[in-house]
Protein backbone atom coordinates (compact mmCIF):
# COMPACT_ATOMS: atom_id res chain seq x y z
CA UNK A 1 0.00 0.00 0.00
CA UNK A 2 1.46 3.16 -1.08
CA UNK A 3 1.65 5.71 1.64
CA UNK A 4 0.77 9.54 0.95
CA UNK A 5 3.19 12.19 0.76
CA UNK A 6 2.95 15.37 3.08
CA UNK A 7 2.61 17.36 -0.27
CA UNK A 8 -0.30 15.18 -1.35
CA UNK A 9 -2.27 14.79 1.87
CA UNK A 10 -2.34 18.71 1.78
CA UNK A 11 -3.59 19.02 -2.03
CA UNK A 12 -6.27 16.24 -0.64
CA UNK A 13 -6.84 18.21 2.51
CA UNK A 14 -10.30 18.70 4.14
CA UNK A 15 -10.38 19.56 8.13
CA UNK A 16 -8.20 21.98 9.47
CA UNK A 17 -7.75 22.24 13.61
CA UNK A 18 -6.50 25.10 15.51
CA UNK A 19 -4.14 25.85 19.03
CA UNK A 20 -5.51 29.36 19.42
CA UNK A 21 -2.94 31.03 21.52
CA UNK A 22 0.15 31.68 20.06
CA UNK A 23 -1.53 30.66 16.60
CA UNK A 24 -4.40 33.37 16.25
CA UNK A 25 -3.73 35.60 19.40
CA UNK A 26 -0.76 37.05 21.05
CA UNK A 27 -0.08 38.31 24.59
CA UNK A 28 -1.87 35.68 26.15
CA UNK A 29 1.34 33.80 26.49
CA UNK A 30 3.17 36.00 28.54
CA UNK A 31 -0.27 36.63 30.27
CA UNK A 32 -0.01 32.90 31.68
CA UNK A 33 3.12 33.54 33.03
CA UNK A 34 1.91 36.87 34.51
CA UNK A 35 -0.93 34.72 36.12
CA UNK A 36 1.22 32.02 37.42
CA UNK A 37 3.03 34.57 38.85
CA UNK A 38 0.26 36.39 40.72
CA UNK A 39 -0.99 32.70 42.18
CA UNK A 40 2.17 31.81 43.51
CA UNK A 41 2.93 35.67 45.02
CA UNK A 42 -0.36 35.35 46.66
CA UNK A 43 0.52 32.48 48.62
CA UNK A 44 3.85 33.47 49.55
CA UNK A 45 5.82 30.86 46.90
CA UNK A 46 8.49 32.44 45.12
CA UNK A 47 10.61 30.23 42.43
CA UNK A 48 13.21 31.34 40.24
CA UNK A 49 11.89 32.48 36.27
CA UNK A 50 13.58 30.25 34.52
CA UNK A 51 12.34 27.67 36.42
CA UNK A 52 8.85 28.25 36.55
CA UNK A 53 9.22 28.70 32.73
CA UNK A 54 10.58 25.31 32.33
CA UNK A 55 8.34 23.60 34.30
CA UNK A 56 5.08 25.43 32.89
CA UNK A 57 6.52 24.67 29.18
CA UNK A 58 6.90 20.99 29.91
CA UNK A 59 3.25 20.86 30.95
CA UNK A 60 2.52 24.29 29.09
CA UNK A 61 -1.75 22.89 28.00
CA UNK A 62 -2.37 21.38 31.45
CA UNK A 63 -5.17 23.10 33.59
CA UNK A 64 -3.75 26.18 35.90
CA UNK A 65 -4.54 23.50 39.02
CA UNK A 66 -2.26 20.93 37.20
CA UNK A 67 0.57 23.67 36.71
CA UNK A 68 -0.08 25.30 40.33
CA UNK A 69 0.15 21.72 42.05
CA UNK A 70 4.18 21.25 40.31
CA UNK A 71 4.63 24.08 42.98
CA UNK A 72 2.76 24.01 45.81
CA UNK A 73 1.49 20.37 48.07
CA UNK A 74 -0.60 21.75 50.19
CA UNK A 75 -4.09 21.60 49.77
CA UNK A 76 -5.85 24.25 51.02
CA UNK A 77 -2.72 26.84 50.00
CA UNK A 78 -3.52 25.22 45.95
CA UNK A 79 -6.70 26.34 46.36
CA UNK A 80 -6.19 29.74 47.40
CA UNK A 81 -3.68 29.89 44.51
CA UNK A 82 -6.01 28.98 41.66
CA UNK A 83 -8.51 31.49 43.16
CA UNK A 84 -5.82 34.13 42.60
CA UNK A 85 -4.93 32.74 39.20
CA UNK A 86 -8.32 32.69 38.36
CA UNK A 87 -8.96 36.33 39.60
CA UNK A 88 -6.41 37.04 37.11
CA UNK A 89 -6.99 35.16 34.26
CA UNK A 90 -10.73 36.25 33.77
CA UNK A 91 -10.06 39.85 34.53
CA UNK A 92 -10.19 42.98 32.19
CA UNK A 93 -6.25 43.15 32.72
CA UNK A 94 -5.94 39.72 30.80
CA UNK A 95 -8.21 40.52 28.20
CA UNK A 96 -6.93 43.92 27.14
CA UNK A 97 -3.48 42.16 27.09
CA UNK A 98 -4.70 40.01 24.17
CA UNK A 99 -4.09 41.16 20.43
CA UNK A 100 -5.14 39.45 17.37
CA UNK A 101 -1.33 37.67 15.59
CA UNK A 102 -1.90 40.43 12.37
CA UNK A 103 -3.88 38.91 9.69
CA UNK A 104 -5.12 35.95 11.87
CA UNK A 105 -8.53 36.85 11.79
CA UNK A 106 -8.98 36.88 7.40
CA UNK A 107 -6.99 33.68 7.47
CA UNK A 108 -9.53 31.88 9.54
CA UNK A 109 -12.49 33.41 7.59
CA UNK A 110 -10.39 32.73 4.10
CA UNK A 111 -10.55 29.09 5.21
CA UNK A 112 -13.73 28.68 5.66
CA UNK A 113 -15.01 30.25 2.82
CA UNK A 114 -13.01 28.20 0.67
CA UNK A 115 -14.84 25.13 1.94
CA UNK A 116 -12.39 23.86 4.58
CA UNK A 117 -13.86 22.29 7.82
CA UNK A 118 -12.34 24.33 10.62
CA UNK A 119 -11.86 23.21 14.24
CA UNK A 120 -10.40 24.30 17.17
CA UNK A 121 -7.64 22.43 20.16
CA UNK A 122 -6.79 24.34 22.70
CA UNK A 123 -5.36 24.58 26.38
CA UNK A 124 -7.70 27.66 26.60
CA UNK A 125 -9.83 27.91 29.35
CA UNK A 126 -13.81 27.24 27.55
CA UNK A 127 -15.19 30.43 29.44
CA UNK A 128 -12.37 32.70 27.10
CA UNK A 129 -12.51 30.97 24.32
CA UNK A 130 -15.80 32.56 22.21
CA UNK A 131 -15.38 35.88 23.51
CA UNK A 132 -11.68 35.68 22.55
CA UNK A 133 -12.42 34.65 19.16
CA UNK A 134 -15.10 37.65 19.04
CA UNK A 135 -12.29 40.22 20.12
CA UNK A 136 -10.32 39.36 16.72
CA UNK A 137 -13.41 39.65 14.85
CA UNK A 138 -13.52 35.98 14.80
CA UNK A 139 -17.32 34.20 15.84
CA UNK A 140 -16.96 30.71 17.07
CA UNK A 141 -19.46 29.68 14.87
CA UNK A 142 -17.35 28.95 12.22
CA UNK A 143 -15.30 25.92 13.96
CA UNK A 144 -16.99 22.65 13.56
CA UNK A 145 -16.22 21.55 16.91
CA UNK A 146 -14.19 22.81 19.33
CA UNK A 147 -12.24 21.40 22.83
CA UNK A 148 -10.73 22.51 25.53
CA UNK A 149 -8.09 20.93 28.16
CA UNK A 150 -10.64 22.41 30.65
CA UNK A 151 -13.31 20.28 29.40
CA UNK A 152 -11.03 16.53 29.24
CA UNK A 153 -12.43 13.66 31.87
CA UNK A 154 -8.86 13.80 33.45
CA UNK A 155 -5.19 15.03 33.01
CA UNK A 156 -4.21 12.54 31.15
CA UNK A 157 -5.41 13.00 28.34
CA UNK A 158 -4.30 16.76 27.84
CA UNK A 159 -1.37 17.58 25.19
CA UNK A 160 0.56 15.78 23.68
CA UNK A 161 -2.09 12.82 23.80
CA UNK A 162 -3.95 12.44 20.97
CA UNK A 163 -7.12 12.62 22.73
CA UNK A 164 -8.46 16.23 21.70
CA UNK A 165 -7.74 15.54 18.08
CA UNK A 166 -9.02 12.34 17.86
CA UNK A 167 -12.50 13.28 19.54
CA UNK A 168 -12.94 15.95 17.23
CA UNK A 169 -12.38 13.92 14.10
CA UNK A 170 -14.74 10.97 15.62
CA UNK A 171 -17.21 14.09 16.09
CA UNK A 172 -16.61 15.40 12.74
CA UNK A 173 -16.40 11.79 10.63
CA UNK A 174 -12.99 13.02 9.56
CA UNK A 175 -10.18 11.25 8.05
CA UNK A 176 -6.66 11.65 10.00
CA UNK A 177 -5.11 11.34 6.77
CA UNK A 178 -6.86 14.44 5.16
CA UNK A 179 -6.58 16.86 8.73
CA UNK A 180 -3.85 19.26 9.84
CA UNK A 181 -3.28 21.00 13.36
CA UNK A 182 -1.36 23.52 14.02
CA UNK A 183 -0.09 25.05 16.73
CA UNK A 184 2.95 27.35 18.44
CA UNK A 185 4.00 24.76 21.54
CA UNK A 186 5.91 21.39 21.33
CA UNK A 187 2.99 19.43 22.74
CA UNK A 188 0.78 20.18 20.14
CA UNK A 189 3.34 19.05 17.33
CA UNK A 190 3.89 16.04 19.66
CA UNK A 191 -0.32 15.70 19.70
CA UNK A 192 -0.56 15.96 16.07
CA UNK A 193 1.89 13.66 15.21
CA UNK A 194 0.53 10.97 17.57
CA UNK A 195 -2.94 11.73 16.16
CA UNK A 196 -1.49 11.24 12.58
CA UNK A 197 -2.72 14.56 11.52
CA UNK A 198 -0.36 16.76 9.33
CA UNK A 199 1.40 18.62 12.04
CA UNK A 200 1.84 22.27 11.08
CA UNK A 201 4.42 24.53 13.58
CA UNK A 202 4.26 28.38 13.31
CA UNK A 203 6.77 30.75 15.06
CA UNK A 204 4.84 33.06 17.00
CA UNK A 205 4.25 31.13 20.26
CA UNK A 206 6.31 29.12 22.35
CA UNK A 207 8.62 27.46 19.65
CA UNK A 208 11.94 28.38 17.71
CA UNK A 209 12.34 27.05 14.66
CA UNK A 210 15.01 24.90 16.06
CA UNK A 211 12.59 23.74 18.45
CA UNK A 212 10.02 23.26 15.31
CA UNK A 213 12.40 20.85 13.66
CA UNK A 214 13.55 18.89 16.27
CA UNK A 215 10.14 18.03 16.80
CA UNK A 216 9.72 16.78 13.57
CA UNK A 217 7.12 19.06 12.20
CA UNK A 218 5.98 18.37 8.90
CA UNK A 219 6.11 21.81 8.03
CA UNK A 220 7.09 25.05 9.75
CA UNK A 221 5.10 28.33 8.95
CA UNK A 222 6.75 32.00 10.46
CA UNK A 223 2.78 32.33 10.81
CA UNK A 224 -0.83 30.98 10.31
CA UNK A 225 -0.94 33.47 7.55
CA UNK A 226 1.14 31.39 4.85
CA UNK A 227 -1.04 28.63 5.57
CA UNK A 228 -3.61 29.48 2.70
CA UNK A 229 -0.48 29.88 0.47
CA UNK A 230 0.37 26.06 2.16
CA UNK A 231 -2.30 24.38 1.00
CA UNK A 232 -2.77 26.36 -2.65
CA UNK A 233 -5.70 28.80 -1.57
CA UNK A 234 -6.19 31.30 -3.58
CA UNK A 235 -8.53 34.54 -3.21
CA UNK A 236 -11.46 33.56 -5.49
CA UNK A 237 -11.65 30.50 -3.58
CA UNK A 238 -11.50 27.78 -6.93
């Protein structure tokens, strides 16, 4: 059995699933870190940057109690934590903080109309997620489906398992072999790949594009804006 080339899965391609941060907006990134940050200070725990950066990237689409707890045991101080985290992370300081990645918004809307079946992955919190999308100009409406690591039966099965992926293409009666994700982190290349989905890096999130290619990406993008010029898009939609 002949096995399909990257170049022809994408000529043949039908379902295309989104990270959102670092992929449509930025700021929300460092935003995290500004919220981890705020927990921890609330509670007295103080760790070194880098640190907390490397330990946050490792389980960078884990739910803030999952991150929180790789710092703090006790019970009762966790909690208190992810109230401050939360406090933070739904505020107006957060959401001012977050700007569309330029050109982000048309892309999205460029894909759909040209008959692509759009979905969305994402470590985002589910109570940001539409009125993120609205702040870009962007209405939820026009993903398929749409998860978040909020909304997974257990940790688990967040990034890099395959789980998210897989659900949605169950949902949507999709072939593997015809989707692509992509995202800004190493866990979601590692989740596409293990999903068998085309796994697409771009370079405005959490990756180099050292980091890109040692992952194996199939194909690196300096943004989701060359994807329409990716998959052989073009404006009148034919």
């Amino acid at each position: 059995m002949s096995i399909l080339t990257i170049t022809e899965r994408l000529e043949s391609l039908s379902c295309i699933m989104f990270d959102l941060d670092g992929v449509l907006f930025e700021g929300t990134n460092k935003g995290y870190f500004d919220c981890h940050r705020h927990a921890l200070a609330s509670v007295g725990v103080e760790v070194p940057a880098a640190e907390q950066r490397q330990r946050l990237l490792e389980y960078w689409s884990h739910p803030h109690e999952f991150q929180l707890s790789l710092f703090i045991d006790d019970r009762n101080t966790l909690n208190k934590a992810c109230h401050a985290y939360e406090e933070y992370l739904f505020s107006d300081d957060f959401a001012k903080r977050m700007t569309e990645i330029s050109g982000a918004a048309q892309t999205v809307k460029d894909l759909s109309s040209g008959g692509y079946t759009l979905a969305a992955a994402t470590g985002m919190h589910h109570r940001q997620i539409r009125g993120s999308l609205a702040s870009i100009g962007v209405d939820l409406n026009l993903f398929a489906a749409c998860i978040s690591g909020y909304q997974l039966p257990n940790d688990e099965l967040q990034k890099p398992h395959p789980y998210m992926l897989k659900n949605i293409l169950a949902e949507l009666d999709m072939s593997p072999k015809y989707a692509l994700y992509i995202g800004d982190s190493k866990t979601d290349i590692q989740m596409a790949k293990a999903a068998d989905v085309i796994a697409v890096a771009v370079l405005t999130g959490n990756m180099s594009r050292a980091d890109a290619e040692s992952e194996e990406s199939d194909v690196v993008l300096d943004s989701v804006t060359d994807l329409p010029d990716l998959i052989g898009l073009r404006p009148d939609f034919t």
